[in-house]
PDB file of N, CA and C in Angstrom:
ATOM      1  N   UNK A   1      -7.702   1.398  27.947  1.00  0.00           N
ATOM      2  CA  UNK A   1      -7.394   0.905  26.612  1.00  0.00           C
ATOM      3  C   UNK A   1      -7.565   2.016  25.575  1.00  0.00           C
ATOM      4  N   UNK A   2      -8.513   2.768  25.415  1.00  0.00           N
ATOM      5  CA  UNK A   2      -8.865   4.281  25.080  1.00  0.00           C
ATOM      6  C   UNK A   2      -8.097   5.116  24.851  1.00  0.00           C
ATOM      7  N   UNK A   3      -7.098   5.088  25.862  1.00  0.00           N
ATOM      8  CA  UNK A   3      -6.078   6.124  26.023  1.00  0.00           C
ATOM      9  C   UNK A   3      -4.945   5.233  25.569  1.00  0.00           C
ATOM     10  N   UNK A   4      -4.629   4.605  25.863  1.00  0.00           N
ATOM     11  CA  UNK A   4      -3.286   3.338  24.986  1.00  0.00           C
ATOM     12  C   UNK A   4      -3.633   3.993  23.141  1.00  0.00           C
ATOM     13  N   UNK A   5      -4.824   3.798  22.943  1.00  0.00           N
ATOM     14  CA  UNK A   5      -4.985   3.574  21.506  1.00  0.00           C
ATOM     15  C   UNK A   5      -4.459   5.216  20.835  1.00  0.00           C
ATOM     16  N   UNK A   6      -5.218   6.274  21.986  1.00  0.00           N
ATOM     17  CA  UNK A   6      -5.118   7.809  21.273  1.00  0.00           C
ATOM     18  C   UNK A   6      -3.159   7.649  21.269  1.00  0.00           C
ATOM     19  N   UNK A   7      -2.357   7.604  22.414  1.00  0.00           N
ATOM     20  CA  UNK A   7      -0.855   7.806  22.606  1.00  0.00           C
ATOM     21  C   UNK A   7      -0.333   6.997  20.967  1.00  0.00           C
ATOM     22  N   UNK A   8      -0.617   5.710  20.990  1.00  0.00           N
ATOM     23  CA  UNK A   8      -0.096   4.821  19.972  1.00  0.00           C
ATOM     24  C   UNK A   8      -0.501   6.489  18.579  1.00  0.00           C
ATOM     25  N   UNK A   9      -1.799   6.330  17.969  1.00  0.00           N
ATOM     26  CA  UNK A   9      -2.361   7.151  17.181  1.00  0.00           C
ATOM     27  C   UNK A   9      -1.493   8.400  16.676  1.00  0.00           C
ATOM     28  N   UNK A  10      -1.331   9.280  17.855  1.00  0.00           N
ATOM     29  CA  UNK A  10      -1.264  10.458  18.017  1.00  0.00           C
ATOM     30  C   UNK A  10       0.811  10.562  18.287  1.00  0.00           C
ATOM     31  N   UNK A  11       1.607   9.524  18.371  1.00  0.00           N
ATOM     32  CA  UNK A  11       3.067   9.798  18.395  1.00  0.00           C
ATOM     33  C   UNK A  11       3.469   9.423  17.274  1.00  0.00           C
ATOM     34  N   UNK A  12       5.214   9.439  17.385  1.00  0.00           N
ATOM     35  CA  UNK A  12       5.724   8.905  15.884  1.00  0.00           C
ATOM     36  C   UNK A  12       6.244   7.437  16.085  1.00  0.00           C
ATOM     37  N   UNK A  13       6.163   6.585  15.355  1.00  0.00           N
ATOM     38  CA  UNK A  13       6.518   5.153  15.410  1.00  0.00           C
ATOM     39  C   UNK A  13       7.509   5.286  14.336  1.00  0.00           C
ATOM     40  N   UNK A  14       8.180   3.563  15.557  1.00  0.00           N
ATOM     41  CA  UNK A  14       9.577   3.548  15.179  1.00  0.00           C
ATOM     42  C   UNK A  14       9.737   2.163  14.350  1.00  0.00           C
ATOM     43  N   UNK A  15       9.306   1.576  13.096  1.00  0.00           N
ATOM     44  CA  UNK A  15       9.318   0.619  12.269  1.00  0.00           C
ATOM     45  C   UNK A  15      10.698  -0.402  12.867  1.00  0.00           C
ATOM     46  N   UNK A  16      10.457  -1.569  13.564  1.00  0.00           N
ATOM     47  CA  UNK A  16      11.286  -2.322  14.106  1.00  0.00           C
ATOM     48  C   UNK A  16      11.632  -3.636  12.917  1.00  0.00           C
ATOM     49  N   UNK A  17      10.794  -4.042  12.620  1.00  0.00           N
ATOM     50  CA  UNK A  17      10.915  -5.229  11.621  1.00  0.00           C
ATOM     51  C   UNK A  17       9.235  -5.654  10.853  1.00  0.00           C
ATOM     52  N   UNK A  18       9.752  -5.767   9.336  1.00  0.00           N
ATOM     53  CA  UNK A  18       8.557  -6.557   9.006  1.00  0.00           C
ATOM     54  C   UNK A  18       8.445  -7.977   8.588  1.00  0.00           C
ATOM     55  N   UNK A  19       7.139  -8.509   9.340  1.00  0.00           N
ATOM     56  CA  UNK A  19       7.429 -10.134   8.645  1.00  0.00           C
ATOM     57  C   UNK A  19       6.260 -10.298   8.002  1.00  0.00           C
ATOM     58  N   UNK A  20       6.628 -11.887   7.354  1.00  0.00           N
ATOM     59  CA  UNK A  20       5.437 -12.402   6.235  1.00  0.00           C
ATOM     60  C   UNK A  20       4.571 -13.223   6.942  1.00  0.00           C
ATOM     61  N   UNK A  21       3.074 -13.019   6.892  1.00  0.00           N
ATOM     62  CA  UNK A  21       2.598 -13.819   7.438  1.00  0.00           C
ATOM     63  C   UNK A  21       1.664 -15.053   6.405  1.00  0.00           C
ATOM     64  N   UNK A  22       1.038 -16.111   7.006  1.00  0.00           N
ATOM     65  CA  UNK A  22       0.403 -17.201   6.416  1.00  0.00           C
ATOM     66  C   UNK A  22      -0.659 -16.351   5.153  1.00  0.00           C
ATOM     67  N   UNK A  23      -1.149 -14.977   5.529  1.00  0.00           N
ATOM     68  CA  UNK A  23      -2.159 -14.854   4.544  1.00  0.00           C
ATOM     69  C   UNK A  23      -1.414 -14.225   3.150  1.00  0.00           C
ATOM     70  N   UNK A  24      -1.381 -14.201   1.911  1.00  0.00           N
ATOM     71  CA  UNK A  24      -0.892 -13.949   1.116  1.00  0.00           C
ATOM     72  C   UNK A  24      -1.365 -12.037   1.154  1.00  0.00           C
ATOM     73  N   UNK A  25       0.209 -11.373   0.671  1.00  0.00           N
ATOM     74  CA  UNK A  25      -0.102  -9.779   0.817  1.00  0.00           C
ATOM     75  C   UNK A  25      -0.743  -8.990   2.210  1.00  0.00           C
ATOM     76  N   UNK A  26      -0.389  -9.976   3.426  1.00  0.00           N
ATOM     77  CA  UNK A  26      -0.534  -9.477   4.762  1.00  0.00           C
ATOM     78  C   UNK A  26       0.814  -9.610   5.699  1.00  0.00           C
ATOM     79  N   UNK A  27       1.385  -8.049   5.365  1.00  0.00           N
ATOM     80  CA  UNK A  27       2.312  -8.175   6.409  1.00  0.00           C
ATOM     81  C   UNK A  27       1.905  -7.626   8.287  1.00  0.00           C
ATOM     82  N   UNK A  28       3.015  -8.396   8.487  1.00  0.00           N
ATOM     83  CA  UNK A  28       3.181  -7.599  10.287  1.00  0.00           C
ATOM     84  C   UNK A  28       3.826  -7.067  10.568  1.00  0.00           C
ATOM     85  N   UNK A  29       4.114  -5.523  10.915  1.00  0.00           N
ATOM     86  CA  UNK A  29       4.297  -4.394  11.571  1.00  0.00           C
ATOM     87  C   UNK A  29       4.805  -4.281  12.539  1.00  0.00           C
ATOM     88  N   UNK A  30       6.233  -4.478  13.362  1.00  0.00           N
ATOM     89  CA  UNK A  30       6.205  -4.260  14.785  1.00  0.00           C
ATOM     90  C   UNK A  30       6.567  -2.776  14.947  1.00  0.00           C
ATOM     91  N   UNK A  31       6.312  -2.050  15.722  1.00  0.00           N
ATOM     92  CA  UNK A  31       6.505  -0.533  15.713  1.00  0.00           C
ATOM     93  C   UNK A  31       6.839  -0.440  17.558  1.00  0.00           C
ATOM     94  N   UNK A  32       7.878   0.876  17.376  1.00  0.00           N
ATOM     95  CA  UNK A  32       8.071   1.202  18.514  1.00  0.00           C
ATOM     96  C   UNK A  32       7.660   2.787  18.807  1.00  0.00           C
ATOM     97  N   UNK A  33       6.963   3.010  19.482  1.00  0.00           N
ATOM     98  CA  UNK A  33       6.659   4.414  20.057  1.00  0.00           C
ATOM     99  C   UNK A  33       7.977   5.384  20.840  1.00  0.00           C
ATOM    100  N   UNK A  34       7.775   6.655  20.857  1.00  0.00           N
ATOM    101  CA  UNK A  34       8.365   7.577  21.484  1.00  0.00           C
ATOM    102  C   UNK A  34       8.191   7.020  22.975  1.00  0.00           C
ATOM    103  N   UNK A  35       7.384   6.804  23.710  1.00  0.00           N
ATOM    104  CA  UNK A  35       7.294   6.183  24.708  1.00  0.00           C
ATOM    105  C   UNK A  35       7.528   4.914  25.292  1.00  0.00           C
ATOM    106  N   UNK A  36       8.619   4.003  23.907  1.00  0.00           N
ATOM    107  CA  UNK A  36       8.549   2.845  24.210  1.00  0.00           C
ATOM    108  C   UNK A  36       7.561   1.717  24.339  1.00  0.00           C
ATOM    109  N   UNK A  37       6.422   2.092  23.654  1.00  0.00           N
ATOM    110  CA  UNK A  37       5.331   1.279  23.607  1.00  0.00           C
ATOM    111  C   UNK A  37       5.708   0.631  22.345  1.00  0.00           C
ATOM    112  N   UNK A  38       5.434  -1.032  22.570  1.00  0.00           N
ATOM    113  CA  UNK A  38       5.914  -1.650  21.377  1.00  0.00           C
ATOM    114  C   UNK A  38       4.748  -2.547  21.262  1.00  0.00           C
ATOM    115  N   UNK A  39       4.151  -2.460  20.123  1.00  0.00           N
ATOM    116  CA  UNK A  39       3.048  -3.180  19.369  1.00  0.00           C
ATOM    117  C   UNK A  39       3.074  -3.658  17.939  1.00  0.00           C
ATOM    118  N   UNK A  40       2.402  -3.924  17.428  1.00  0.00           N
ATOM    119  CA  UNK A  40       2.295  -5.047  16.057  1.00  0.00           C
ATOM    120  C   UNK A  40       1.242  -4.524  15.526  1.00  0.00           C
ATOM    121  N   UNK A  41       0.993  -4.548  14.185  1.00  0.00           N
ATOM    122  CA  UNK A  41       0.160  -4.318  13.161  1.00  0.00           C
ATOM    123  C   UNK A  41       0.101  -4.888  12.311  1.00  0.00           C
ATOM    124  N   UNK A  42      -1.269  -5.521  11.880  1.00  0.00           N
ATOM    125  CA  UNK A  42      -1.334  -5.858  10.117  1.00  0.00           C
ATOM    126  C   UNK A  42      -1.435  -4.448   9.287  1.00  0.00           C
ATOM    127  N   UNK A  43      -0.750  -5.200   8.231  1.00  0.00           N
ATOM    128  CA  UNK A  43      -0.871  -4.240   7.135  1.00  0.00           C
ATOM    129  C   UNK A  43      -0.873  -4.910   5.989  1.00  0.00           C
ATOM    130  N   UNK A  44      -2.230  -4.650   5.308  1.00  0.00           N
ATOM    131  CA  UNK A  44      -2.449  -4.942   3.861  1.00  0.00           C
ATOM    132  C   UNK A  44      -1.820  -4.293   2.825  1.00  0.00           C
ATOM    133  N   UNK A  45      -0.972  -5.039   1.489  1.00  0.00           N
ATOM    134  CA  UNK A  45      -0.480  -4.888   0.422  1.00  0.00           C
ATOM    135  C   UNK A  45      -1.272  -4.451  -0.221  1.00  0.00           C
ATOM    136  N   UNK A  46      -1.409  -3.982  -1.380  1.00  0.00           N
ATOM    137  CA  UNK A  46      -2.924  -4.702  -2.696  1.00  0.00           C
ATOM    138  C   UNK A  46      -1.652  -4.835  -3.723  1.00  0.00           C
ATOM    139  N   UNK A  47      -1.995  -5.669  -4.593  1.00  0.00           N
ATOM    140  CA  UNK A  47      -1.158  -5.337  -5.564  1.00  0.00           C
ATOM    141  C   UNK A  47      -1.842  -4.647  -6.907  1.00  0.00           C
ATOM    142  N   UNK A  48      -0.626  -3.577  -7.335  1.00  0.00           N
ATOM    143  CA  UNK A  48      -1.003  -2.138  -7.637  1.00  0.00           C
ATOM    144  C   UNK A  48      -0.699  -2.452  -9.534  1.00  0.00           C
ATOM    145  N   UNK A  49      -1.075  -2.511 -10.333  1.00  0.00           N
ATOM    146  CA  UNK A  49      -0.675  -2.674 -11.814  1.00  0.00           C
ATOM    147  C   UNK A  49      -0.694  -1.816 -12.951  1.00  0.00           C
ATOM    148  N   UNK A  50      -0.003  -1.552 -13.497  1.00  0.00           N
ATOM    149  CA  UNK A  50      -0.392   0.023 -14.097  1.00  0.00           C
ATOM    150  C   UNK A  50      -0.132  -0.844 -15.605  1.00  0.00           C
ATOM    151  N   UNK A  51      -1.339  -0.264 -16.999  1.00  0.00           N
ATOM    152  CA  UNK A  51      -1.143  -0.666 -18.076  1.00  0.00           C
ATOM    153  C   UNK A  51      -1.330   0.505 -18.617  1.00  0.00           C
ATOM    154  N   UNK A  52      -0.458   0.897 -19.795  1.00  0.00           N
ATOM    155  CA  UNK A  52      -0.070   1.565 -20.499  1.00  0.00           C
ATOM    156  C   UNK A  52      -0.123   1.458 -22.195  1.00  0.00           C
ATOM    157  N   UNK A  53      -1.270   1.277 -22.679  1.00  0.00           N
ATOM    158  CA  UNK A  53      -2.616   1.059 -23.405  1.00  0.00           C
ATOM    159  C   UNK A  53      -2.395   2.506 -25.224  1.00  0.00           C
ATOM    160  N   UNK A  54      -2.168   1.832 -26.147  1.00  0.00           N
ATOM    161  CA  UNK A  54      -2.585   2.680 -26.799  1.00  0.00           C
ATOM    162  C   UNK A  54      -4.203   2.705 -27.260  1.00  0.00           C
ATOM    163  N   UNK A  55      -4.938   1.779 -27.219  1.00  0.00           N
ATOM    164  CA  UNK A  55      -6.353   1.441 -27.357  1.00  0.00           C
ATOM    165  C   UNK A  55      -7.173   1.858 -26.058  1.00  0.00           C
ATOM    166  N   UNK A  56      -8.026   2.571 -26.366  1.00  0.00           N
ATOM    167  CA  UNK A  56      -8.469   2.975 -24.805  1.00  0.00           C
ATOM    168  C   UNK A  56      -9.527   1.909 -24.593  1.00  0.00           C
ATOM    169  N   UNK A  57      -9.330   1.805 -23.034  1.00  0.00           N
ATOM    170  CA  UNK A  57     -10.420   0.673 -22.788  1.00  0.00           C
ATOM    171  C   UNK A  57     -11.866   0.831 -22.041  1.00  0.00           C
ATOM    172  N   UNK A  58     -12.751   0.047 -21.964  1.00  0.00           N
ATOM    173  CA  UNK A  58     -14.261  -0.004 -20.929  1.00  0.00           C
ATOM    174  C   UNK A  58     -14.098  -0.785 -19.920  1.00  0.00           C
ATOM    175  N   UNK A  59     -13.387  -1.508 -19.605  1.00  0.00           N
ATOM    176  CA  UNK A  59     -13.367  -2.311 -18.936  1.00  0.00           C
ATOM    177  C   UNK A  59     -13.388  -1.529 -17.319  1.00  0.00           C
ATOM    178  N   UNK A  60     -14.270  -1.930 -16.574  1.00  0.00           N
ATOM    179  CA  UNK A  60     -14.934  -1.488 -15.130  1.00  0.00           C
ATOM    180  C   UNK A  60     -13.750  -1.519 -13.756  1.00  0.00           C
ATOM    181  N   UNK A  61     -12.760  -2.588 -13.923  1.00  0.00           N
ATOM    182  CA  UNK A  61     -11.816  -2.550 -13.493  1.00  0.00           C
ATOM    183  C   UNK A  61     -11.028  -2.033 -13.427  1.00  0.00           C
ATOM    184  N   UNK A  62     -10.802  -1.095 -14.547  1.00  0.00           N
ATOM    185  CA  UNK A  62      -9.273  -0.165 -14.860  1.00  0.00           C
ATOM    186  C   UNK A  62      -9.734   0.914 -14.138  1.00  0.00           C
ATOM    187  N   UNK A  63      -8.605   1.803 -13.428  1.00  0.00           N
ATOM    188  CA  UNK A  63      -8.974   3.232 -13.548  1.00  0.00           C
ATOM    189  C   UNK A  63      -7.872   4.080 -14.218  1.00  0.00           C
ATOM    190  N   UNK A  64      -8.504   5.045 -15.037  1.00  0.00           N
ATOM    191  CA  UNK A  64      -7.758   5.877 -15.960  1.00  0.00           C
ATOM    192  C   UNK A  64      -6.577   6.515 -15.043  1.00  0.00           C
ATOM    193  N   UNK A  65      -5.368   6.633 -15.511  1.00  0.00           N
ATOM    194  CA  UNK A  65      -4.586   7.382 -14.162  1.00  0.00           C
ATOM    195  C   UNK A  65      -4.008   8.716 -15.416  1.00  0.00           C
ATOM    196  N   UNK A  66      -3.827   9.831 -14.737  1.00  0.00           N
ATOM    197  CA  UNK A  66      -3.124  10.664 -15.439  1.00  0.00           C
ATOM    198  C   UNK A  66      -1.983  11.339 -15.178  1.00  0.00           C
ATOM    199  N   UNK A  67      -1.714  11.338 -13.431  1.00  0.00           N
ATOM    200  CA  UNK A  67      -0.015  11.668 -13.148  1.00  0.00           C
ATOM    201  C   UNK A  67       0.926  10.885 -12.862  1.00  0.00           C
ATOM    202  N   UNK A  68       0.679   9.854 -13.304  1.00  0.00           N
ATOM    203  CA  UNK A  68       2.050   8.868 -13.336  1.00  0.00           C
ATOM    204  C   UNK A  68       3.141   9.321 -13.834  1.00  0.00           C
ATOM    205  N   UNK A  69       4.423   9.126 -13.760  1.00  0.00           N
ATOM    206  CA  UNK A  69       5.563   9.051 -14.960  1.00  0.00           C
ATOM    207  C   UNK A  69       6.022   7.413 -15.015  1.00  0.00           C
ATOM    208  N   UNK A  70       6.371   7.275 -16.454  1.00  0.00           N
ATOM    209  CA  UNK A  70       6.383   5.648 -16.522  1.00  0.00           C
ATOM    210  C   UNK A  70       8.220   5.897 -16.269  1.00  0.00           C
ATOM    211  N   UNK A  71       8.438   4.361 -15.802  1.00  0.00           N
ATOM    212  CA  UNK A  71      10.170   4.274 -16.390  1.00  0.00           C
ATOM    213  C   UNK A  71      10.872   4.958 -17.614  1.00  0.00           C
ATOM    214  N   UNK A  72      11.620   5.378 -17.261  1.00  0.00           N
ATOM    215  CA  UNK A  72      12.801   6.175 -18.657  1.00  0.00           C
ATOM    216  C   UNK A  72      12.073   7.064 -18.915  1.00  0.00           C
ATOM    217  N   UNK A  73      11.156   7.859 -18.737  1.00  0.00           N
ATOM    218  CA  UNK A  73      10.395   8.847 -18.919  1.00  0.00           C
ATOM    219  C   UNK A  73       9.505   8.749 -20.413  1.00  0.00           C
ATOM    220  N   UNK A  74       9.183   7.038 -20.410  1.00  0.00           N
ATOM    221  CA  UNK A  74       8.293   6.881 -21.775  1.00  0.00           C
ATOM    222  C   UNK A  74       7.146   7.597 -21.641  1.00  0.00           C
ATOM    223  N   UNK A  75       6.699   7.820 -23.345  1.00  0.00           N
ATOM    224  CA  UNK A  75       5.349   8.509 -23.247  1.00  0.00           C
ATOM    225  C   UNK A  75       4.286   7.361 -22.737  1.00  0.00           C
ATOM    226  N   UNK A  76       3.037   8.288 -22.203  1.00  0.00           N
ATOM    227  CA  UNK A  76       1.882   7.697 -21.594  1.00  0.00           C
ATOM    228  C   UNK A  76       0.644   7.901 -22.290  1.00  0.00           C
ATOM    229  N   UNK A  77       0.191   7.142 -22.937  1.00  0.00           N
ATOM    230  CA  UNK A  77      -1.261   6.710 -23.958  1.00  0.00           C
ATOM    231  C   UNK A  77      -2.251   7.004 -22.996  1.00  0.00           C
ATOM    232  N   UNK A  78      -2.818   5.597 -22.852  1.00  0.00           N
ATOM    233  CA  UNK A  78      -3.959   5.375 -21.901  1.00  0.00           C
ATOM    234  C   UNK A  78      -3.509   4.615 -21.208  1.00  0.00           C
ATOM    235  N   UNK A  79      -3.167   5.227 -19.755  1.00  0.00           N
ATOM    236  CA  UNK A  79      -2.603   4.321 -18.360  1.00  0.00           C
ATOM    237  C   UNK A  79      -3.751   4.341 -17.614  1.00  0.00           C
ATOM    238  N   UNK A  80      -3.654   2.969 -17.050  1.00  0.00           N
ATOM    239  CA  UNK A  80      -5.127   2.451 -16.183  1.00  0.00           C
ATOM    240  C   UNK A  80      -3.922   1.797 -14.979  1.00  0.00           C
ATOM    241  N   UNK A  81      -4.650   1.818 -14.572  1.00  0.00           N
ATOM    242  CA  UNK A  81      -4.492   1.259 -12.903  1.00  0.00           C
ATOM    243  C   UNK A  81      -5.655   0.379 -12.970  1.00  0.00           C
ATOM    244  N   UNK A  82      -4.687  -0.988 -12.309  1.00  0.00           N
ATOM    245  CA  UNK A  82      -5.342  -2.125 -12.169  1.00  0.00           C
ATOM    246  C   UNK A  82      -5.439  -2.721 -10.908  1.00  0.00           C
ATOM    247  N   UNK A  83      -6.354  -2.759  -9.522  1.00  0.00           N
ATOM    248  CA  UNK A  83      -5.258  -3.059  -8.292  1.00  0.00           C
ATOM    249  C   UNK A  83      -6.251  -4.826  -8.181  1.00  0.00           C
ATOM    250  N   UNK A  84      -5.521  -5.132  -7.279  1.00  0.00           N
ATOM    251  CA  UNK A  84      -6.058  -6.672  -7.006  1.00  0.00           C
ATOM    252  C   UNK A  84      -5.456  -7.394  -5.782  1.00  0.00           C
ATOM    253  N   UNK A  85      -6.289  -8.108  -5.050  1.00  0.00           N
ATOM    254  CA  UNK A  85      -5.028  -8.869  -3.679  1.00  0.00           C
ATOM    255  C   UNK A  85      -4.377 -10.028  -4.480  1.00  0.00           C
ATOM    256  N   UNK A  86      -3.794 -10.248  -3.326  1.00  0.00           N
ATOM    257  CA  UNK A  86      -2.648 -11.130  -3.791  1.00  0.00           C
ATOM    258  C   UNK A  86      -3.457 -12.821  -3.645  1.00  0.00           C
ATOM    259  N   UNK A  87      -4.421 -12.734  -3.341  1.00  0.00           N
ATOM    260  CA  UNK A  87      -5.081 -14.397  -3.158  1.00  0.00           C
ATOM    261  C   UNK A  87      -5.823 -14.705  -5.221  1.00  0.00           C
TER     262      UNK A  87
END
């Protein structure tokens, strides 16, 4: 099983299809290996929020971001990044 896990790890995968599953912002992964090894993965979303702030804020949640570019190439104040799951 050891060695299944390093081959999977260590080749390039071949993204077959993704589906939605029951948990909100958890998709499934089917991937195909160079070797034809075909397996499944979760993969967590977060959802990612960017605010664009002329008032700068304290709030513990935000994080300050500084290389973003926004749409249309608007100017950038105080952009925070906000992330959160989807439940």
């Amino acid at each position: 099983m050891r060695n299944m896990d390093e081959v999977i790890l260590n080749s390039t995968w071949h993204v077959i299809s993704l589906e939605q599953t029951y948990d909100p912002g958890i998709l499934k992964v089917w991937a195909l290996t160079e070797n034809s090894t075909m397996f499944s993965v979760k993969l967590r979303i977060p959802r990612v929020i960017y605010i664009n702030s002329k008032v700068p804020s304290d709030d513990k949640d935000f994080t300050k971001v500084n290389n973003k570019i926004l749409p249309r190439n608007r100017q950038t104040y105080m952009l925070y990044e906000w992330e959160t799951s989807e439940e």
